[in-house]
Each structure stands twice: as structure tokens, then as C-alpha cells.
Protein backbone atom coordinates (compact mmCIF):
# COMPACT_ATOMS: atom_id res chain seq x y z
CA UNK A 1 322.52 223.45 144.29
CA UNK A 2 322.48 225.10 141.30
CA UNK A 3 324.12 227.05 139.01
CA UNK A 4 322.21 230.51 140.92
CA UNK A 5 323.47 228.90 144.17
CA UNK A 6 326.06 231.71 145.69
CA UNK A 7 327.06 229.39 148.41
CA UNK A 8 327.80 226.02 145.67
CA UNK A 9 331.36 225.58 145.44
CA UNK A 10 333.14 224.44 142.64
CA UNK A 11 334.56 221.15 143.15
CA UNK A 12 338.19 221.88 142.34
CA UNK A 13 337.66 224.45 144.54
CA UNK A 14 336.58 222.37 147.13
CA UNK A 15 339.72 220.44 146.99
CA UNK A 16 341.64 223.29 147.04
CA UNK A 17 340.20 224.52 150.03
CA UNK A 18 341.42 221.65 151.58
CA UNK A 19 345.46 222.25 152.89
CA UNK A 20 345.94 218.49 154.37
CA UNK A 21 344.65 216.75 151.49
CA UNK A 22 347.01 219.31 149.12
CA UNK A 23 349.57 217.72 152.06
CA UNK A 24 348.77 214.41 151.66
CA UNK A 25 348.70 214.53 147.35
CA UNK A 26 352.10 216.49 147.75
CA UNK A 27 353.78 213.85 149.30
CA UNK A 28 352.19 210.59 147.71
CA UNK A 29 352.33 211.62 144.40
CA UNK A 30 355.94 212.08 144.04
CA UNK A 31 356.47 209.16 146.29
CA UNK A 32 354.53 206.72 143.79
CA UNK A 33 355.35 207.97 140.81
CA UNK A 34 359.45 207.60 141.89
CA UNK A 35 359.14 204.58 143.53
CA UNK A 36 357.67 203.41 140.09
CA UNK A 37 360.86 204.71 138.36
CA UNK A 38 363.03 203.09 140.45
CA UNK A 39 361.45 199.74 139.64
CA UNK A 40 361.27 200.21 136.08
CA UNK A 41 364.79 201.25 136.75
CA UNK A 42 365.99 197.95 138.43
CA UNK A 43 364.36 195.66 135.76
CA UNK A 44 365.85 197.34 133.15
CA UNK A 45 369.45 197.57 134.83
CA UNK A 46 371.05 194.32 132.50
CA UNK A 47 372.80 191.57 135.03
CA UNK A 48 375.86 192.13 136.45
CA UNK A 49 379.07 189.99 135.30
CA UNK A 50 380.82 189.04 137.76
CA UNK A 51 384.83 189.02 137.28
């Protein structure tokens, strides 16, 4: 498993190689990070006054 290995695989490669876990990162990643900036979001929305 080394560097004169033909058959090693990188390991980025490996993950690339992968299409459900590219799936998987795809969809969590944006639905962490906004769900994050919604929450930062709220808490910094100021209370409202009510009339």
C-alpha cells in the first residue's frame, strides 16, 4: 500500500468515488449550515413592540 501500489487509491478519491455519500454531504451540508443561520438569525432579530 504504497506509493508503487497501482491499485492504492487516493483518499479524496475514494470519497469521490462514492455518489451516495456526495448525496448525503449535498444535502446535510446546506441543511446545517442554514439551519445555523436561521438561529443566529432569530437571536439576533431585537423583540417585537407590541402596539
Amino acid at each position: 500500500m504504497g506509493e508503487n501500489d497501482p491499485n492504492s487509491k487516493h483518499p479524496i478519491q475514494k470519497l469521490m468515488d462514492n455518489p451516495w455519500l456526495l448525496l448525503v454531504l449535498g444535502v446535510a451540508i446546506p441543511f446545517v449550515s442554514y439551519t445555523i443561520w436561521g438561529w443566529i438569525e432569530l437571536w439576533l432579530l431585537p423583540a417585537a413592540t407590541l402596539p
